[in-house]
Protein backbone atom coordinates (compact mmCIF):
# COMPACT_ATOMS: atom_id res chain seq x y z
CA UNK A 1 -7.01 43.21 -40.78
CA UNK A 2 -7.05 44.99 -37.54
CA UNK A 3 -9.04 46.97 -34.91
CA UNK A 4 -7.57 49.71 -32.96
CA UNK A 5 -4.32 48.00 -33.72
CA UNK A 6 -5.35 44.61 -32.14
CA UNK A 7 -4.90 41.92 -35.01
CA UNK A 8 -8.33 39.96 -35.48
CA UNK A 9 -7.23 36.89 -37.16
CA UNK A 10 -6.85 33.47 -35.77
CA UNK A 11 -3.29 33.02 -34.45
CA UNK A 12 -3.81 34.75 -30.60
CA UNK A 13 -6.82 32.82 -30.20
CA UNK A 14 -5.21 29.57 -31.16
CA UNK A 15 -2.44 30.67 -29.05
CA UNK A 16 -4.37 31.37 -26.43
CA UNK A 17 -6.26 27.75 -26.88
CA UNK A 18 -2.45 26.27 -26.63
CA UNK A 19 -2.06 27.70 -23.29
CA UNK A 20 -5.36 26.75 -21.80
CA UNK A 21 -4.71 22.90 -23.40
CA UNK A 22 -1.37 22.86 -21.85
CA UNK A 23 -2.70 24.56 -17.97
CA UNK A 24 -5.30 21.06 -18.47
CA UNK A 25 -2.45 18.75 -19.27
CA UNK A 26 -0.29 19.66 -16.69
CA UNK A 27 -2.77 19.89 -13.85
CA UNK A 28 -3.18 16.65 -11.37
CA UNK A 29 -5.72 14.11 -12.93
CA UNK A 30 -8.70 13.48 -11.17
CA UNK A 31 -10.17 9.95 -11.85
CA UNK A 32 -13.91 10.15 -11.48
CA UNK A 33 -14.40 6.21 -11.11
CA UNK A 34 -12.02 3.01 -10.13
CA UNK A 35 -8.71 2.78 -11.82
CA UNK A 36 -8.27 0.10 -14.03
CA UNK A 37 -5.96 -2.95 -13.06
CA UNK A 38 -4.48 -5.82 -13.84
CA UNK A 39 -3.83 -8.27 -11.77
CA UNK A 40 -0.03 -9.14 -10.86
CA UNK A 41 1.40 -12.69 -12.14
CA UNK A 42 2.06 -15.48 -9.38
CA UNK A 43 6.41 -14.81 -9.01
CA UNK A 44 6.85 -18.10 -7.01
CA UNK A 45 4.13 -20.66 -5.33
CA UNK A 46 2.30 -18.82 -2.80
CA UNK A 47 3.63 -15.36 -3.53
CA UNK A 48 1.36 -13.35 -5.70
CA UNK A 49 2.78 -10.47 -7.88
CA UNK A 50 1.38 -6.73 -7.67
CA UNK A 51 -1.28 -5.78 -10.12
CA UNK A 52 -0.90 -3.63 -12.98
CA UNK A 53 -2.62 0.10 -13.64
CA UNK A 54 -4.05 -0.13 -17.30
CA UNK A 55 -6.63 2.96 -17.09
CA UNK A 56 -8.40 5.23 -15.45
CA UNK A 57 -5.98 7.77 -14.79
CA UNK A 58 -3.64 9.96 -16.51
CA UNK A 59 -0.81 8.17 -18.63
CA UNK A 60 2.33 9.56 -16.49
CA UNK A 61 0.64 8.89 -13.27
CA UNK A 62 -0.03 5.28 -14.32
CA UNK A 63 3.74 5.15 -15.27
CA UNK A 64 4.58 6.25 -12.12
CA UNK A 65 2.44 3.67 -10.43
CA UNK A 66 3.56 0.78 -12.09
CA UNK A 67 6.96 1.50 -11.60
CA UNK A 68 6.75 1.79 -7.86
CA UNK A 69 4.70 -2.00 -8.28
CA UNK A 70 7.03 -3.20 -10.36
CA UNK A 71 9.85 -2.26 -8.07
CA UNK A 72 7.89 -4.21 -5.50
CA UNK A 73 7.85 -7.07 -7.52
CA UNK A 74 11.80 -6.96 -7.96
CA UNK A 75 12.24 -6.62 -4.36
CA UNK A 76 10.16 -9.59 -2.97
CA UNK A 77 12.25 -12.02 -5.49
CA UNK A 78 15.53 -10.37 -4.09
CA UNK A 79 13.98 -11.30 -0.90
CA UNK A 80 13.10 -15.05 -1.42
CA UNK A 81 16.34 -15.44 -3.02
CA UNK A 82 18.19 -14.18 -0.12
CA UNK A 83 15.83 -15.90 2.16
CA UNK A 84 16.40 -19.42 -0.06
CA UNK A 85 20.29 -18.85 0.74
CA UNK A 86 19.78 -18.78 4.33
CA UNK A 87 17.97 -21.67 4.41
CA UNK A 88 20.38 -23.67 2.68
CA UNK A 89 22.91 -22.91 5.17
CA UNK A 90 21.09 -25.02 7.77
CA UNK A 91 20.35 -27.89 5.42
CA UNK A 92 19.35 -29.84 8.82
CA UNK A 93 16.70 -27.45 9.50
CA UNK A 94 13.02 -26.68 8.02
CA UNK A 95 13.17 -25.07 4.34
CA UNK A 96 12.38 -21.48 3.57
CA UNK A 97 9.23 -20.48 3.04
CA UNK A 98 7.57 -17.14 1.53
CA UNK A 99 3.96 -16.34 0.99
CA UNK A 100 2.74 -13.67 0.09
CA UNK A 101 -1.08 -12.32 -0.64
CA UNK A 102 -1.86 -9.25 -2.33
CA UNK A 103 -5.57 -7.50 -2.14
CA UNK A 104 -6.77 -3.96 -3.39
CA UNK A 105 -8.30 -2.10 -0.81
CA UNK A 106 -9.35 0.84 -2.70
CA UNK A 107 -8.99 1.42 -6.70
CA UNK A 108 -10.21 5.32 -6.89
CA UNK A 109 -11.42 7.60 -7.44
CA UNK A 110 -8.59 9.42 -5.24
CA UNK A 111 -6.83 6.50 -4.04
CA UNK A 112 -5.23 3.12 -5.05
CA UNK A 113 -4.39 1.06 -2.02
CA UNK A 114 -2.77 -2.13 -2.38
CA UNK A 115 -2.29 -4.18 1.21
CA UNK A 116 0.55 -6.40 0.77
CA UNK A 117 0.69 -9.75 3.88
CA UNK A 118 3.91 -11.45 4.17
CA UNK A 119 4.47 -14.66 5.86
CA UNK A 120 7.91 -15.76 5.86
CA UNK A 121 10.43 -18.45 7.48
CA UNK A 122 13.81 -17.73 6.70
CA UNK A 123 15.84 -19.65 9.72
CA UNK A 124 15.44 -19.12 12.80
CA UNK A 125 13.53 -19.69 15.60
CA UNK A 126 10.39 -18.81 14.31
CA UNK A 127 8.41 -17.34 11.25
CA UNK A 128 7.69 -13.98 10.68
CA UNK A 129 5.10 -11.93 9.14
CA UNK A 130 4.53 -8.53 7.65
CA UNK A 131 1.34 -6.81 6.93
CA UNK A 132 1.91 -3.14 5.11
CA UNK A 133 0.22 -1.22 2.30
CA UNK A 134 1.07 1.06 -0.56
CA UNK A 135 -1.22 3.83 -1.28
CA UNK A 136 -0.76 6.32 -4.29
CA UNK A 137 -2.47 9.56 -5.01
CA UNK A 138 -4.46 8.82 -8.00
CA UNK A 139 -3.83 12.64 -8.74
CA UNK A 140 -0.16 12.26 -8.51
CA UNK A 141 0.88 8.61 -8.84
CA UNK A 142 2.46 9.90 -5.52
CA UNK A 143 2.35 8.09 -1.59
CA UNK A 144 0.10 10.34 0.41
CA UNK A 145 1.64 12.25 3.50
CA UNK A 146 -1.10 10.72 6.13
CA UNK A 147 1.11 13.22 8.74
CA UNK A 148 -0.57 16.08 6.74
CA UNK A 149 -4.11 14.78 5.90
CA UNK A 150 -5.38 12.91 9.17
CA UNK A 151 -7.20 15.33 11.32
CA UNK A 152 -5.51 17.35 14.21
CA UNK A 153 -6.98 15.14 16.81
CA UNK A 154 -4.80 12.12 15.20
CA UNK A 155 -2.01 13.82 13.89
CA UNK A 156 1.64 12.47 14.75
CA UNK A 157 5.11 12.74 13.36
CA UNK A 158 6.50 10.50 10.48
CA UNK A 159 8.54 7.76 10.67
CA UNK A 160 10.13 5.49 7.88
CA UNK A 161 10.79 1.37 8.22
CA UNK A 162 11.73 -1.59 6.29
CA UNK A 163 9.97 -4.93 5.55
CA UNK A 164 11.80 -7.87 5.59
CA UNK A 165 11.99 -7.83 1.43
CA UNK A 166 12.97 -4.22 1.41
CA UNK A 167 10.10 -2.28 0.58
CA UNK A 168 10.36 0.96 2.72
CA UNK A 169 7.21 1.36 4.79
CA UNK A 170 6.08 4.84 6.02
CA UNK A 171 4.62 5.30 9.19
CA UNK A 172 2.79 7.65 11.44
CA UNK A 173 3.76 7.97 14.79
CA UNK A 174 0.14 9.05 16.73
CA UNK A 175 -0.16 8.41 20.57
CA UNK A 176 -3.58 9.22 19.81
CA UNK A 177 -3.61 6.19 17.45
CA UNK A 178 -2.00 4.51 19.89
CA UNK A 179 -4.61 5.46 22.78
CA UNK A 180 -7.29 4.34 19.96
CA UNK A 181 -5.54 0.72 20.14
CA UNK A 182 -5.00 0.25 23.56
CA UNK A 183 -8.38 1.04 24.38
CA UNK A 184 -9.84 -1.62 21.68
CA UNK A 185 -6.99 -4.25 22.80
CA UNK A 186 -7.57 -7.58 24.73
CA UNK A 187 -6.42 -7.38 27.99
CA UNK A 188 -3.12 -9.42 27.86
CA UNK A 189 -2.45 -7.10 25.10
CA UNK A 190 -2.37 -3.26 26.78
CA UNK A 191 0.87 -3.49 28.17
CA UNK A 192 2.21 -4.91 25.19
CA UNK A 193 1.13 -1.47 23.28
CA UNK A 194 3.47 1.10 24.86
CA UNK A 195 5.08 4.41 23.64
CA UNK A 196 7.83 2.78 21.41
CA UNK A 197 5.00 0.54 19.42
CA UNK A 198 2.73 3.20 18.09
CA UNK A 199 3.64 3.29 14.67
CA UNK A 200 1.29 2.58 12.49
CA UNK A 201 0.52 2.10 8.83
CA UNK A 202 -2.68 3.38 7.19
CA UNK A 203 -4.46 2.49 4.44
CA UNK A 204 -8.04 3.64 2.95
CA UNK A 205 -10.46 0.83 2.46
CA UNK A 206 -14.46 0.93 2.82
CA UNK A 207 -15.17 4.00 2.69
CA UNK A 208 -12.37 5.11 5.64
CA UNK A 209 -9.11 4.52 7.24
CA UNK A 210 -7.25 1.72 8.82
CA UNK A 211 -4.78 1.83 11.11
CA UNK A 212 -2.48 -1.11 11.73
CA UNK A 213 0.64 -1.33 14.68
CA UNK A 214 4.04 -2.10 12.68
CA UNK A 215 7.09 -3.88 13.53
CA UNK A 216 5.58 -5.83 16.90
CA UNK A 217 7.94 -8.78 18.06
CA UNK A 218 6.51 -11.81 16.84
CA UNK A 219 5.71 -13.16 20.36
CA UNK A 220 3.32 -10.41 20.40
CA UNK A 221 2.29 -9.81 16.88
CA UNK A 222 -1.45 -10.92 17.25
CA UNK A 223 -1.63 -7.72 19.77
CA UNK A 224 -1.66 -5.46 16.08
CA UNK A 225 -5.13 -5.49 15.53
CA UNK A 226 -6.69 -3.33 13.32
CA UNK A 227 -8.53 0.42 14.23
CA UNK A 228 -11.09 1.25 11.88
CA UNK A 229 -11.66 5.25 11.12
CA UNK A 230 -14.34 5.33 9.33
CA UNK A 231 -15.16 8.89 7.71
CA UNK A 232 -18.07 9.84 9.51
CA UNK A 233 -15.47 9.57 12.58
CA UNK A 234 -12.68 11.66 10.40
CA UNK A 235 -15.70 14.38 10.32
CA UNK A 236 -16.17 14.10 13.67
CA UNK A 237 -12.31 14.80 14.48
CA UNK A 238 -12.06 17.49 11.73
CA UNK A 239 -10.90 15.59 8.71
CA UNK A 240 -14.06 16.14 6.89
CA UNK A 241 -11.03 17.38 3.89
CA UNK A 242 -9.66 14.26 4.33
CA UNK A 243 -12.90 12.05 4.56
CA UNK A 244 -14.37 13.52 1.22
CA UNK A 245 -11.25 12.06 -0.53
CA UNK A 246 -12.18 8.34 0.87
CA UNK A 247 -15.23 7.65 -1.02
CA UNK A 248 -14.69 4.38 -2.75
CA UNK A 249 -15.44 4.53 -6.59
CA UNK A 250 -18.67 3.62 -7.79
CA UNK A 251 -18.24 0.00 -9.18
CA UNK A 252 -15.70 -2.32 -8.58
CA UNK A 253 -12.99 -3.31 -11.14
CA UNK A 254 -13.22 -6.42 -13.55
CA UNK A 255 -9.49 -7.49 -13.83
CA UNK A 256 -8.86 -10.15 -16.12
CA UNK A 257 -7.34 -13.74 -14.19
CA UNK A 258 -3.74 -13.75 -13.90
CA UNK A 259 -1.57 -16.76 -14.93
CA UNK A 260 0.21 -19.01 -12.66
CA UNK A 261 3.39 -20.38 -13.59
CA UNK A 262 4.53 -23.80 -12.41
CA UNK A 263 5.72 -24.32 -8.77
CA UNK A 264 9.31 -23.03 -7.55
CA UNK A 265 10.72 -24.74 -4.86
CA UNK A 266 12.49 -22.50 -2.04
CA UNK A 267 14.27 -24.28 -0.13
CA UNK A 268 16.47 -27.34 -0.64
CA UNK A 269 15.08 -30.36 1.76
CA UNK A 270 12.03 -32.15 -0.71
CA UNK A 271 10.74 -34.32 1.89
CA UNK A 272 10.84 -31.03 4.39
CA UNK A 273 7.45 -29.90 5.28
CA UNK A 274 7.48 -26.15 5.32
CA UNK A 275 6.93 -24.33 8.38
CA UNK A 276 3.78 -22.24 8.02
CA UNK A 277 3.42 -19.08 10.00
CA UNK A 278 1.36 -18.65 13.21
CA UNK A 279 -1.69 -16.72 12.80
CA UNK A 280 -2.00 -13.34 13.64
């Protein structure tokens, strides 16, 4: 049956309940509390796996996730392996060591931030350390362009690095960031923090931002203290956009315990005792 020639059964409206389902479905999730994880597996002694996304957000944006974490996971145990070789090429010198810890920053409802801190003595002279995060766009499954979402005031140009496992590690280049450190530095530390070391990684926890100096010599690594942002600052600078997207969800995670497999041994040397990294 129709009405001035406009059919009035129930195929457009189904159709028209198709498109609307599918304009849902392909527009970014939103989680409106914390994501759900899973903590990551022990890979070696001392070197703590990434955790797992199990909920909380939309299916292909937790695929996307956990492939980027898995990938992580692959590229530290490239890393020890290729740090294990080096060491036993000096089989008169200390074994290799790798530790790594692993801590989630912020688990929604717009971010998941994941800080990774590497200590690491792969011959040498001395041990190294890294300290770098990886943030996705609970929306997206995506890394966040902080070049686009800090606030004017703080803006800078992007910059790419590597850690010492691999992982490529994007940076913002900000000599107002920089300004922000060398102003909150120790003394013996300002001239340390000059145009070529402001670039720094960022990472949401509590509520805000925090930006961290990357790449320092190690001499001078305990000069890359922290700079908190906290959003009522962001406001302040013009990122109120930016600081509405920082609120931490409203109740923490309950991950289930992950299982640790038996010791592996890095380097060759038993009665060796493994050179621990200075503190930072």
């Amino acid at each position: 049956m129709a009405v001035g020639g406009v059919p009035c059964g129930g195929r457009p409206l189904a159709l028209a309940l198709l498109v609307l389902a599918l304009l849902v479905l392909a527009a970014p999730a939103q989680a409106d509390g914390p994501v759900r994880l899973q903590p990551g597996r022990a890979l070696f002694m001392d070197a703590q796996g990434m955790p797992r996304v199990t909920g909380g957000t939309a299916n292909q944006v937790r695929a996307r996730i956990n492939a980027a974490l898995a990938a992580a996971d692959a590229r530290l145990r490239a890393g020890m392996k290729e740090c294990m070789m080096v060491s036993s090429g000096s089989p008169d010198g200390p074994p290799s060591t790798w530790q790594r810890t692993v801590s989630v920053t912020q688990a929604g409802p717009r971010w998941l931030s994941v800080l990774v801190s590497d200590d690491f003595y792969c011959g040498g002279a001395h041990p190294n350390n890294d300290v770098f995060p990886l943030v996705f766009d609970l929306r997206t499954g995506r890394p966040p362009d902080w070049t686009r979402l800090l606030p004017p005031a703080l803006a800078g140009e992007a910059a790419l690095d590597t850690a010492e496992d691999g992982t490529p590690v994007g940076l913002v280049r900000s000599p107002a960031l920089l300004q922000l450190a060398r102003g909150a530095a120790r003394p013996d530390c300002k001239d340390v923090l000059d145009a070529d070391s402001g670039r720094f990684v960022i990472w949401p926890e509590q509520g805000g931002l925090t930006a961290v100096i990357f790449g320092l010599a190690h001499a001078v690594q305990a000069c890359a203290d922290g700079i908190s942002l906290p959003a009522a600052r962001l406001r302040a600078l013009g990122g109120a956009a930016l600081a509405d997207t920082l609120a931490p969800a409203r109740r923490a995670p309950a991950p289930h315990a992950p299982a640790t497999p038996a010791p592996i041994t890095l380097a060759a040397p038993p009665a060796a005792v493994p050179v621990q990294a200075s503190p930072r």
